[in-house]
C-alpha atoms as a PDB file:
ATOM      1  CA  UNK A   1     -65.707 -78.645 -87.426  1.00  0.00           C
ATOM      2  CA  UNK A   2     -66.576 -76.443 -84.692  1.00  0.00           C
ATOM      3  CA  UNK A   3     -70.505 -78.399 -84.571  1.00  0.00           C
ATOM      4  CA  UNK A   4     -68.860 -81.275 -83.687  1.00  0.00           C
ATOM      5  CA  UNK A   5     -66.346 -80.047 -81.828  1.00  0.00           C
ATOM      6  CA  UNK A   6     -69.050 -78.315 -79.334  1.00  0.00           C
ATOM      7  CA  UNK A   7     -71.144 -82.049 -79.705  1.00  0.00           C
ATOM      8  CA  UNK A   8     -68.155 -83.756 -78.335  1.00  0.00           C
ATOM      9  CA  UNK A   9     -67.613 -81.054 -75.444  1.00  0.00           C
ATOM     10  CA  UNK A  10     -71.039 -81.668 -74.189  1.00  0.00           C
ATOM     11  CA  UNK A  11     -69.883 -85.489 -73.660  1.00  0.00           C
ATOM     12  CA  UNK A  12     -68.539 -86.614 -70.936  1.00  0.00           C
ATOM     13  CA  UNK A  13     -66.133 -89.597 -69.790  1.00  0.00           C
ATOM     14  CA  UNK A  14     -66.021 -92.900 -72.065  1.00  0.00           C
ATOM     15  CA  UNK A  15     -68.939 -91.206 -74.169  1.00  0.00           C
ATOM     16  CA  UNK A  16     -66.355 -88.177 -75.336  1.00  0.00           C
ATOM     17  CA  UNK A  17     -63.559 -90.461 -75.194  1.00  0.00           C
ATOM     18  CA  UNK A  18     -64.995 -93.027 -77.861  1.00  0.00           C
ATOM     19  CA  UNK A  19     -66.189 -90.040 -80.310  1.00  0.00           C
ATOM     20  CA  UNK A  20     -63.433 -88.048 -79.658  1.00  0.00           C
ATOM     21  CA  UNK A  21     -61.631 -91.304 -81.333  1.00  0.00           C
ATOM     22  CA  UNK A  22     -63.651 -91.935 -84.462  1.00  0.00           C
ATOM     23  CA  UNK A  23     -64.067 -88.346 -85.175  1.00  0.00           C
ATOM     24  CA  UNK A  24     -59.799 -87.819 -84.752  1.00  0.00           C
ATOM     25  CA  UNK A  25     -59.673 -90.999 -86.342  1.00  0.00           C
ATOM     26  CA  UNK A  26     -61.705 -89.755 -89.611  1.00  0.00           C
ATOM     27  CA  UNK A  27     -60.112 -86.124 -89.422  1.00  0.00           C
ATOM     28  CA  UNK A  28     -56.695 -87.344 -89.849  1.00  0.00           C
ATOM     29  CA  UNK A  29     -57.444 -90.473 -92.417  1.00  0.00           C
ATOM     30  CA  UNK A  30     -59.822 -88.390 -94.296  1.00  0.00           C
ATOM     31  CA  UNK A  31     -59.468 -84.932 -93.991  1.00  0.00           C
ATOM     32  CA  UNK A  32     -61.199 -83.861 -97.436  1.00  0.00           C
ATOM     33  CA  UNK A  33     -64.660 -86.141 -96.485  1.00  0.00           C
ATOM     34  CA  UNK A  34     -67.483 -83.218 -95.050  1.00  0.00           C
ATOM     35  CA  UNK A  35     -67.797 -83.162 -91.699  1.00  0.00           C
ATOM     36  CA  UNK A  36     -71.408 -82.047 -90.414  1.00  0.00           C
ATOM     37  CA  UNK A  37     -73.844 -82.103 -87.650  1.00  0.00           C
ATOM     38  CA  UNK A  38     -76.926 -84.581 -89.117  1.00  0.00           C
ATOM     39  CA  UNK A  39     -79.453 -85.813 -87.254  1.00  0.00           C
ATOM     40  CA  UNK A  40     -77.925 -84.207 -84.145  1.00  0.00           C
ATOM     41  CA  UNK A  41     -74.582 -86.492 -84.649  1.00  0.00           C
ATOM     42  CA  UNK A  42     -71.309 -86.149 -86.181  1.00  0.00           C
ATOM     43  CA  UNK A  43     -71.205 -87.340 -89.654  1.00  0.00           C
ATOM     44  CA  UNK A  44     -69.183 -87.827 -92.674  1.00  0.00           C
ATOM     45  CA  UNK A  45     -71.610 -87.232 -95.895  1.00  0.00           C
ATOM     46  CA  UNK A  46     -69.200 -88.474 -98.989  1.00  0.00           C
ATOM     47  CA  UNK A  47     -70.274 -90.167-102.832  1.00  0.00           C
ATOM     48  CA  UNK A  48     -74.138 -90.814-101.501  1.00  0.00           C
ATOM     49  CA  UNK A  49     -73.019 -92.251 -98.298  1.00  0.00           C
ATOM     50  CA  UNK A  50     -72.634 -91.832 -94.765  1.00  0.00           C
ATOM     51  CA  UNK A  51     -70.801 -92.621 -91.898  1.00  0.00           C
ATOM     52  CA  UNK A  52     -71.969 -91.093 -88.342  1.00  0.00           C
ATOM     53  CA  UNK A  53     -71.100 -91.538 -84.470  1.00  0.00           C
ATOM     54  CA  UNK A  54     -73.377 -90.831 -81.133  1.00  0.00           C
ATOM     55  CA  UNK A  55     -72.979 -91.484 -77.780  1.00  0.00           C
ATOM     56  CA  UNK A  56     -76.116 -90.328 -76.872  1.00  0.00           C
ATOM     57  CA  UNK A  57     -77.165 -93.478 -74.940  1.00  0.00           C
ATOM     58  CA  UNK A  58     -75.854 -94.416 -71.634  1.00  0.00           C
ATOM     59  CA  UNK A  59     -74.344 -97.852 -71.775  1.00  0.00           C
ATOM     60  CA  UNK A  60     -73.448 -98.017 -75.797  1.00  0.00           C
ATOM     61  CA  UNK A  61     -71.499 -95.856 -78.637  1.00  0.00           C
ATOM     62  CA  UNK A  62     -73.599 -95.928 -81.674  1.00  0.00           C
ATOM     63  CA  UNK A  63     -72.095 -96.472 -85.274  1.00  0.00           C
ATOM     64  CA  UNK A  64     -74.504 -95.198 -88.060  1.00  0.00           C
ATOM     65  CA  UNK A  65     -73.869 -96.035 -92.185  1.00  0.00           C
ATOM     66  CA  UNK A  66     -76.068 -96.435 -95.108  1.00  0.00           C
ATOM     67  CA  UNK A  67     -74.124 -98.695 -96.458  1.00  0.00           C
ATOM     68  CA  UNK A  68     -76.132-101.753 -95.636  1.00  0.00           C
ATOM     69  CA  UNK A  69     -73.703-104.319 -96.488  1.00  0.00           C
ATOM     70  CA  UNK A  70     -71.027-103.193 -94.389  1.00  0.00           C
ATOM     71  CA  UNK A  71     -73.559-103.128 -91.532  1.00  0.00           C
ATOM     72  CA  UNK A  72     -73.805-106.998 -92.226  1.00  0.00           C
ATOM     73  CA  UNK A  73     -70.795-107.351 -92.174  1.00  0.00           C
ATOM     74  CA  UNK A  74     -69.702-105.650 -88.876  1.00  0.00           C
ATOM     75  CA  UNK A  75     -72.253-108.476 -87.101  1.00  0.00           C
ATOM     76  CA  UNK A  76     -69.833-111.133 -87.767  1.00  0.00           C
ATOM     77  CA  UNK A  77     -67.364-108.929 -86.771  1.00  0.00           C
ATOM     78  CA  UNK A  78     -68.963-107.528 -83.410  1.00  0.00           C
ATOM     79  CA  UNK A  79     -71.047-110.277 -82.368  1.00  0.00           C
ATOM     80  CA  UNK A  80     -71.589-108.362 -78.736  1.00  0.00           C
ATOM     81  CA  UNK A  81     -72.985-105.612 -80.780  1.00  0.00           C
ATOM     82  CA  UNK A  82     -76.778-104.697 -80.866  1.00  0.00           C
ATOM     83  CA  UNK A  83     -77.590-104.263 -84.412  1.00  0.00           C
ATOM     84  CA  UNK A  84     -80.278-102.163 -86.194  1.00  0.00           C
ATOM     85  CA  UNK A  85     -81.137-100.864 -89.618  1.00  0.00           C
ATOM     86  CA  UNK A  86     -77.667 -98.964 -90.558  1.00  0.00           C
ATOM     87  CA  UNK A  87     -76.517 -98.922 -87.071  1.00  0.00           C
ATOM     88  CA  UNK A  88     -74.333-101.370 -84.819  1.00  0.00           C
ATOM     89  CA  UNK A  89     -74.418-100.315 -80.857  1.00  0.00           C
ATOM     90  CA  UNK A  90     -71.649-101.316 -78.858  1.00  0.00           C
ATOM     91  CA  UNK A  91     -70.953-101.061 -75.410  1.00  0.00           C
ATOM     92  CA  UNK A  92     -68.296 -98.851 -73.981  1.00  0.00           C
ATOM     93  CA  UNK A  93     -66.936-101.614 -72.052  1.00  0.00           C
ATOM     94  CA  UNK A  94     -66.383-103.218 -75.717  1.00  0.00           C
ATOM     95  CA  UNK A  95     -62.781-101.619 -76.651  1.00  0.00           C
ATOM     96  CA  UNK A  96     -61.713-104.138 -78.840  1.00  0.00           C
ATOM     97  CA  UNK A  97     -64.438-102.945 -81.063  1.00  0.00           C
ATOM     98  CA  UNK A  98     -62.923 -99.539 -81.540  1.00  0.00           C
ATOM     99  CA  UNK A  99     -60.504-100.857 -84.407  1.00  0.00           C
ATOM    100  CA  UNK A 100     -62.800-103.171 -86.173  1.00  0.00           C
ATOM    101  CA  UNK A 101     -65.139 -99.991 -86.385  1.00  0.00           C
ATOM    102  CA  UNK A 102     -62.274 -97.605 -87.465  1.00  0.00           C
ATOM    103  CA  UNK A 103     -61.353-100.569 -90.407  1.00  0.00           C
ATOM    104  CA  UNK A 104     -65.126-100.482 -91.494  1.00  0.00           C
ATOM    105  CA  UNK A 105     -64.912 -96.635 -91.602  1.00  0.00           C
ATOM    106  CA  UNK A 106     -61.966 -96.837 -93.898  1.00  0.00           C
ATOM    107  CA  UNK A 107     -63.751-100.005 -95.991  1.00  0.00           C
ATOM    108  CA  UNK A 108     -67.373 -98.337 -96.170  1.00  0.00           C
ATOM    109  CA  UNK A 109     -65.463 -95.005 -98.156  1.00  0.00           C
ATOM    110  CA  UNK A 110     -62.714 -97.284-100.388  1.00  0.00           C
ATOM    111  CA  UNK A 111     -66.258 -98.736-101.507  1.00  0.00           C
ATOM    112  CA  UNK A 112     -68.207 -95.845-101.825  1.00  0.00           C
ATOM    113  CA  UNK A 113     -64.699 -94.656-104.177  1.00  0.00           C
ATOM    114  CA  UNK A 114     -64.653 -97.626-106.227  1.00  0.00           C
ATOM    115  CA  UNK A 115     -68.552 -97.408-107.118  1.00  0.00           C
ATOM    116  CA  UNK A 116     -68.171 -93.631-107.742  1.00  0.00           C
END
């Protein structure tokens, strides 16, 4: 906790605000799921999958998974979002976003539970 803690201290403005959000977001729905530093991001490491946050770049937050599927289908979902292997990018500007990424967060681990 205190890794990510002292990540999202070193952020500043919209940047801390939008991983301040997912990480509060998967602290208080999921509480038992390991949180670690990985990769130099926060990230949830639970039944062979993964779920992390940066907001490293300057114009977008970036949502990281392994679960492939899910990515797909985030880009019907987010169809302002950049998209790359295991990764959607949205822009801060993009708030609506924020729920339809917390949903997927909750989706990607029910999954992960029911293939377990």
């Amino acid at each position: 906790m205190d890794l990510v803690n002292n990540y999202i201290n070193d952020l500043e403005g919209e940047k801390k605000e939008w991983v301040t959000t997912f990480v509060t977001f998967m602290r208080e729905n999921f509480p038992d799921i390991k949180e670690t530093i990985s990769f130099q991001i926060p990230t949830y490491k639970f039944n062979g999958i993964y779920i992390s946050f940066s907001a490293k770049a300057k114009e977008h937050f970036t949502f990281h998974s392994i679960d492939f599927e899910m990515i797909e289908e985030l880009k019907k979902l987010l169809p302002n979002a950049k998209f790359g292997k295991g990764c959607a990018k949205v822009k801060y500007e993009d708030q609506g976003a924020i729920p339809v990424l917390c949903d997927m967060c909750r989706k990607i681990i029910e999954r992960s539970n029911q293939t377990r």
